[in-house]
Each structure stands twice: as C-alpha cells, then as structure tokens.
N, C-alpha and C. Protein backbone atom coordinates (compact mmCIF):
# COMPACT_ATOMS: atom_id res chain seq x y z
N UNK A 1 46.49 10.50 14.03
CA UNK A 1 46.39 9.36 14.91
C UNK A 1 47.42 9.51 16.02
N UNK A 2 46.88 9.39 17.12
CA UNK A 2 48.14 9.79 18.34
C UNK A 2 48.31 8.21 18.77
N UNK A 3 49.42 8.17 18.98
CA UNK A 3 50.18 6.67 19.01
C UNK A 3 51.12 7.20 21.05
N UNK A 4 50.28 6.01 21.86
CA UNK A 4 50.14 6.28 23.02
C UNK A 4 52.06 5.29 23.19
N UNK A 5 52.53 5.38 24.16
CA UNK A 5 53.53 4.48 24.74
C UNK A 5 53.06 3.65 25.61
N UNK A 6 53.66 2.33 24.80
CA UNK A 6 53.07 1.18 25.50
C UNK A 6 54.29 -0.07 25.30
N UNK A 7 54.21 -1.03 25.76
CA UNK A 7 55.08 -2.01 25.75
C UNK A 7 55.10 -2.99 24.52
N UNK A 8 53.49 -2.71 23.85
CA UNK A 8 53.79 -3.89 22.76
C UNK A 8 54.38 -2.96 21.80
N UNK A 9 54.37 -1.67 21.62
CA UNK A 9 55.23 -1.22 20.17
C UNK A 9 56.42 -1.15 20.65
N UNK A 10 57.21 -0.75 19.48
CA UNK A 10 58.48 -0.62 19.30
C UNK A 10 58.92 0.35 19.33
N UNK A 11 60.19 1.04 20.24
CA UNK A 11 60.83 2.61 19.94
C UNK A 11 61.59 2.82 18.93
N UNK A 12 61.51 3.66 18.43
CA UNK A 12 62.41 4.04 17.20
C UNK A 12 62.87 5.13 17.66
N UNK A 13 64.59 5.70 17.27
CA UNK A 13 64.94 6.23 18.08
C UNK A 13 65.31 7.39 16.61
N UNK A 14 64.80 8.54 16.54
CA UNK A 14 64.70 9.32 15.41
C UNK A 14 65.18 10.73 15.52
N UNK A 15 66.45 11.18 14.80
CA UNK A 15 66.63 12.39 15.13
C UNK A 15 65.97 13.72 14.38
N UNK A 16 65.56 14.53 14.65
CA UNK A 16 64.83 15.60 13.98
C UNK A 16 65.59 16.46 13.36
N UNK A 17 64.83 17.47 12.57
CA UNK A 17 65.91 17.97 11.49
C UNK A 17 66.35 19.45 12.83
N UNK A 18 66.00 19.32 13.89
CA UNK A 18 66.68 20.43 14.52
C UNK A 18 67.95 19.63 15.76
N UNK A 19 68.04 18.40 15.16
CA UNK A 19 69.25 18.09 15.51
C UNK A 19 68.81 17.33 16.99
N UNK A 20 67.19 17.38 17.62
CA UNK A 20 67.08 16.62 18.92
C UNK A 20 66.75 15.27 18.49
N UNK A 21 67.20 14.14 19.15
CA UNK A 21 66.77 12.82 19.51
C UNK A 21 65.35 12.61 20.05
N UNK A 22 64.37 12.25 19.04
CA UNK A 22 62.84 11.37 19.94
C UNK A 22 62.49 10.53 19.89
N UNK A 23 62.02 9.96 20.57
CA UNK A 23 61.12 8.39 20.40
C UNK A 23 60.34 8.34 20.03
N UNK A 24 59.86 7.70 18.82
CA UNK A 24 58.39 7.26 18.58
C UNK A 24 57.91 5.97 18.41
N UNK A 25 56.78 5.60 18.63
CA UNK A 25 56.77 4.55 19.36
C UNK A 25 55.71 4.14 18.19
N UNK A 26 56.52 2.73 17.35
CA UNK A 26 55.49 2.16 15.67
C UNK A 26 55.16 0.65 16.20
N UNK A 27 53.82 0.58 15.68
CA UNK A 27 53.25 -0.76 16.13
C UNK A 27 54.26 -1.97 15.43
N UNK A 28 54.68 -3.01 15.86
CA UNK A 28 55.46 -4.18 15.72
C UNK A 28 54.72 -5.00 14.39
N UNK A 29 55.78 -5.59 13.47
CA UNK A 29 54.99 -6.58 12.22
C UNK A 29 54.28 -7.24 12.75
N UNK A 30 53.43 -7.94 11.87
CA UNK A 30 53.13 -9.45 12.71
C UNK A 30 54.07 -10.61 12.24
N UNK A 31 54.38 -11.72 12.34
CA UNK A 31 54.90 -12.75 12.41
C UNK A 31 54.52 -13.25 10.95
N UNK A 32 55.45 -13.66 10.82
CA UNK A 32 55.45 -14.44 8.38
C UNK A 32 54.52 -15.00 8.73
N UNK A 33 53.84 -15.28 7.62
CA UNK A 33 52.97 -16.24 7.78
C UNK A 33 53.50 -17.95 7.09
N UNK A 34 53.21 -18.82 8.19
CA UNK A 34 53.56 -20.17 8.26
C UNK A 34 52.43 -21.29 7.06
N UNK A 35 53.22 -22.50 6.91
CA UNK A 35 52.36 -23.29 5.94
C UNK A 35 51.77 -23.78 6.88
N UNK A 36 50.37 -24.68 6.50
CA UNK A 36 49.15 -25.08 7.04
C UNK A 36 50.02 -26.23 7.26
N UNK A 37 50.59 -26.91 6.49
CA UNK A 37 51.18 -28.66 6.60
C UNK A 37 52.28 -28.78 7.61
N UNK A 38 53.53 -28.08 7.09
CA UNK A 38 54.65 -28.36 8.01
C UNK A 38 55.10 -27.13 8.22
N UNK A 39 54.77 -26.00 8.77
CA UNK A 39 55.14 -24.48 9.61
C UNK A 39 55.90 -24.25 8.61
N UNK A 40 56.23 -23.91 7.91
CA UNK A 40 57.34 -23.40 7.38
C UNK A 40 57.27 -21.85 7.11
N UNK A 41 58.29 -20.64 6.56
CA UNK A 41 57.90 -19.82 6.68
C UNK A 41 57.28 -19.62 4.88
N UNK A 42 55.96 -18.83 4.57
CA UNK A 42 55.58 -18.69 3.21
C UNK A 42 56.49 -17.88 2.35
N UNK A 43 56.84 -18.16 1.21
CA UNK A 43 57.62 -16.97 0.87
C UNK A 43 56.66 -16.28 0.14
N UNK A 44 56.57 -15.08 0.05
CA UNK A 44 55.76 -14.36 -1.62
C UNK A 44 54.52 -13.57 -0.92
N UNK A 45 54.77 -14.26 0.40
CA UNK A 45 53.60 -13.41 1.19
C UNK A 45 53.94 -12.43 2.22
N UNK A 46 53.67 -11.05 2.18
CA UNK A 46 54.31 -9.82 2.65
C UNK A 46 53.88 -10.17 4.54
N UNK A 47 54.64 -9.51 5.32
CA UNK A 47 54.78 -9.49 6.47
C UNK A 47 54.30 -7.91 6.77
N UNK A 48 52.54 -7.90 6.14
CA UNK A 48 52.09 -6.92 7.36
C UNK A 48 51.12 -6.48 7.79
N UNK A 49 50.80 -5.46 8.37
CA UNK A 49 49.51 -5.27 9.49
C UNK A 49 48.02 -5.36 8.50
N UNK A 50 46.84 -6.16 9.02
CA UNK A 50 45.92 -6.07 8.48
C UNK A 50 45.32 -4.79 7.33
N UNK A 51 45.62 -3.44 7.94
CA UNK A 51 44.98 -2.64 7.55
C UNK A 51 46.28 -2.32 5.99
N UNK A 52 47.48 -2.60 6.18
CA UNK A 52 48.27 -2.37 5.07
C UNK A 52 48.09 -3.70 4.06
N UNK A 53 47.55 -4.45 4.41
CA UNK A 53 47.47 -5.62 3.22
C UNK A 53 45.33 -5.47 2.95
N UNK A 54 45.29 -5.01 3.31
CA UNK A 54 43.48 -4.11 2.83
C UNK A 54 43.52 -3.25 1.50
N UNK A 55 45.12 -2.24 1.83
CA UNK A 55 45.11 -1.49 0.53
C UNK A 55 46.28 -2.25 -0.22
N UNK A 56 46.43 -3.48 -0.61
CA UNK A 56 47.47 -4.56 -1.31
C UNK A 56 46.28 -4.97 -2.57
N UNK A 57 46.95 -5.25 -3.29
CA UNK A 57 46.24 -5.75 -4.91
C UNK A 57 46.35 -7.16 -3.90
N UNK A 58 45.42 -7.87 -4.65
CA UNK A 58 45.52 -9.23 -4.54
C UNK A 58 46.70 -10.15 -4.69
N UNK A 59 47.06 -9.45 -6.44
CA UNK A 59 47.78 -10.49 -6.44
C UNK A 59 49.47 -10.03 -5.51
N UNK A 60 49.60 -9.03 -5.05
CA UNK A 60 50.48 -8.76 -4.07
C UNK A 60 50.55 -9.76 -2.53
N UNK A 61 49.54 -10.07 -2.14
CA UNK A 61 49.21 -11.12 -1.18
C UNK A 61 49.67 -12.21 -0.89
N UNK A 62 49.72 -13.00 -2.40
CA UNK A 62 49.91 -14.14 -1.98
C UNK A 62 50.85 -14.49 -4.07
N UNK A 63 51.27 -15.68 -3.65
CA UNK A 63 51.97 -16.10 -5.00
C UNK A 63 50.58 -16.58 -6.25
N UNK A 64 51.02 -16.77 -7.01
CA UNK A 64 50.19 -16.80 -8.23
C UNK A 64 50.51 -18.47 -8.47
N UNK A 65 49.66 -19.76 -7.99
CA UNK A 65 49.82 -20.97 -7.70
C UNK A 65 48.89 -21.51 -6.68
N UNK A 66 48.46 -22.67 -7.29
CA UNK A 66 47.66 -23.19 -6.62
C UNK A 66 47.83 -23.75 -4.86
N UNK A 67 47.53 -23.19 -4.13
CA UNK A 67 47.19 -23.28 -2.97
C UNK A 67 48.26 -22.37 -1.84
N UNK A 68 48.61 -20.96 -2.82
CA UNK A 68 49.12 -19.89 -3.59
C UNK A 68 48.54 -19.13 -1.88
N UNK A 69 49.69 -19.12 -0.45
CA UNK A 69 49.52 -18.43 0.61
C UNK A 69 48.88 -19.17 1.35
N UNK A 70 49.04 -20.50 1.27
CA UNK A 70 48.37 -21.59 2.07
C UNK A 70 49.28 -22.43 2.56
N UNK A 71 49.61 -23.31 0.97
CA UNK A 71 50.87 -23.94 1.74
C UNK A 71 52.20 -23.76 1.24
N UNK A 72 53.16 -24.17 1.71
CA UNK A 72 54.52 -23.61 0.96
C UNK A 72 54.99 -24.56 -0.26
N UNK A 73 55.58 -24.39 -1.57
CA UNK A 73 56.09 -24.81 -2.61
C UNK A 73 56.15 -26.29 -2.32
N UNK A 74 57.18 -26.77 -1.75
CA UNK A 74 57.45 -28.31 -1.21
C UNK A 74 56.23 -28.86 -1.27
N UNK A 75 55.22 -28.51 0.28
CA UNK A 75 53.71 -29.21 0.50
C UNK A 75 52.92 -29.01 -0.88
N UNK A 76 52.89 -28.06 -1.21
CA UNK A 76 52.07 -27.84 -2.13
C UNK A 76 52.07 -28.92 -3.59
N UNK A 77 53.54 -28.94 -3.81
CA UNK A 77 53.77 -30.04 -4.94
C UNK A 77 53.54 -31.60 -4.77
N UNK A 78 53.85 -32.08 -3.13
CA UNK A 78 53.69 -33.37 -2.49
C UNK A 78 52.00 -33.19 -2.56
N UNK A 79 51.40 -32.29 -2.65
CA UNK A 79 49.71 -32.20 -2.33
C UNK A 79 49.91 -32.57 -3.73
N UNK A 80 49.69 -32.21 -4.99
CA UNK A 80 49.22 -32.04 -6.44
C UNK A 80 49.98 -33.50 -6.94
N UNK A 81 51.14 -34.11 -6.46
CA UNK A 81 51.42 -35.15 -6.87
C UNK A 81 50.41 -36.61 -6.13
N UNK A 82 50.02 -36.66 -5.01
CA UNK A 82 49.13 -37.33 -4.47
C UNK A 82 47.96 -37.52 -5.12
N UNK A 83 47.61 -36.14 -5.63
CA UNK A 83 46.23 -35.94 -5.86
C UNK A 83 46.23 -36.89 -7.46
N UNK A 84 47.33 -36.70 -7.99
CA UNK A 84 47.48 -36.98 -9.34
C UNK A 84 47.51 -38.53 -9.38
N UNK A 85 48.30 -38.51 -8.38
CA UNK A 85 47.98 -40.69 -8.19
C UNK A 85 47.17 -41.12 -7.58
N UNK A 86 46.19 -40.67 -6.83
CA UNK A 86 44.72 -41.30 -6.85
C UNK A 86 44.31 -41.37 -7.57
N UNK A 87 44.04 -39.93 -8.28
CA UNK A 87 42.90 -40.32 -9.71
C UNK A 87 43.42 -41.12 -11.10
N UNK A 88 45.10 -41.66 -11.18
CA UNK A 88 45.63 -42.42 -12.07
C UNK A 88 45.33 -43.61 -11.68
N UNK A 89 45.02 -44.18 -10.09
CA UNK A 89 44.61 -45.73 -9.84
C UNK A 89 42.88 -46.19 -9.78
C-alpha cells in the first residue's frame, strides 16, 4: 500500500537501521468514541480505524453491559434505574 503525503496524516519521524532519518506519513486515530446522553468519553471502547476494529472480536469493541458502547457507566445506570421505577409504579 503506498501511503501518498498529505496534510490529514501524521509524520512520524523514523530512523532507519542505516542510521538515516525518514518520514512516513500514518493515517491519524479517529476521535474516542463519546456517550449518546451526555458526550462523555466511552471507556472499554478502543480508539481505532474502521478497518482495525473489522479484525477485533466483538467482545473487544465494546464493554460486556447493557447498553455496553452506547452509553457511558453513569447514563447507563441513571437509564436502568428509571426504567426500574416505571415499571415499580
């Protein structure tokens, strides 16, 4: 894969084993992924490019919990406690 120079990647500045300095130029993460409710950042969910979370197990993805890469711990518990006092009234 030939990786062109461009402004959205990133230089990495890499010395070779014959001792010269080169640039190579690696596509940028994408951005954490945020909760649906209040932005927050997700934890448990990896920060990366489509095609590297394609070859990810599932359960590598996301946390093992209900609404598990959706919303974050906090929302998620304020969601399941709500839910729990509607259907108690």
């Amino acid at each position: 894969m030939k990786v062109t120079k461009s402004g959205s990647r990133r230089k990495i500045y890499v010395k070779t084993p014959g001792g010269v300095t080169k640039v190579q130029y690696k596509i940028r993460k994408p951005q954490a992924p945020k909760c649906g409710s209040c932005g927050a950042k997700l934890l448990g969910v990896p920060r990366a490019l489509k095609s590297e979370l394609a070859n990810m197990p599932k359960t590598a993805k996301r946390p093992e919990r209900p609404f598990g890469g959706v919303l974050c711990s906090r929302c998620m518990r304020d969601k399941i406690k709500a839910q729990a006092r509607l259907k108690k009234a």
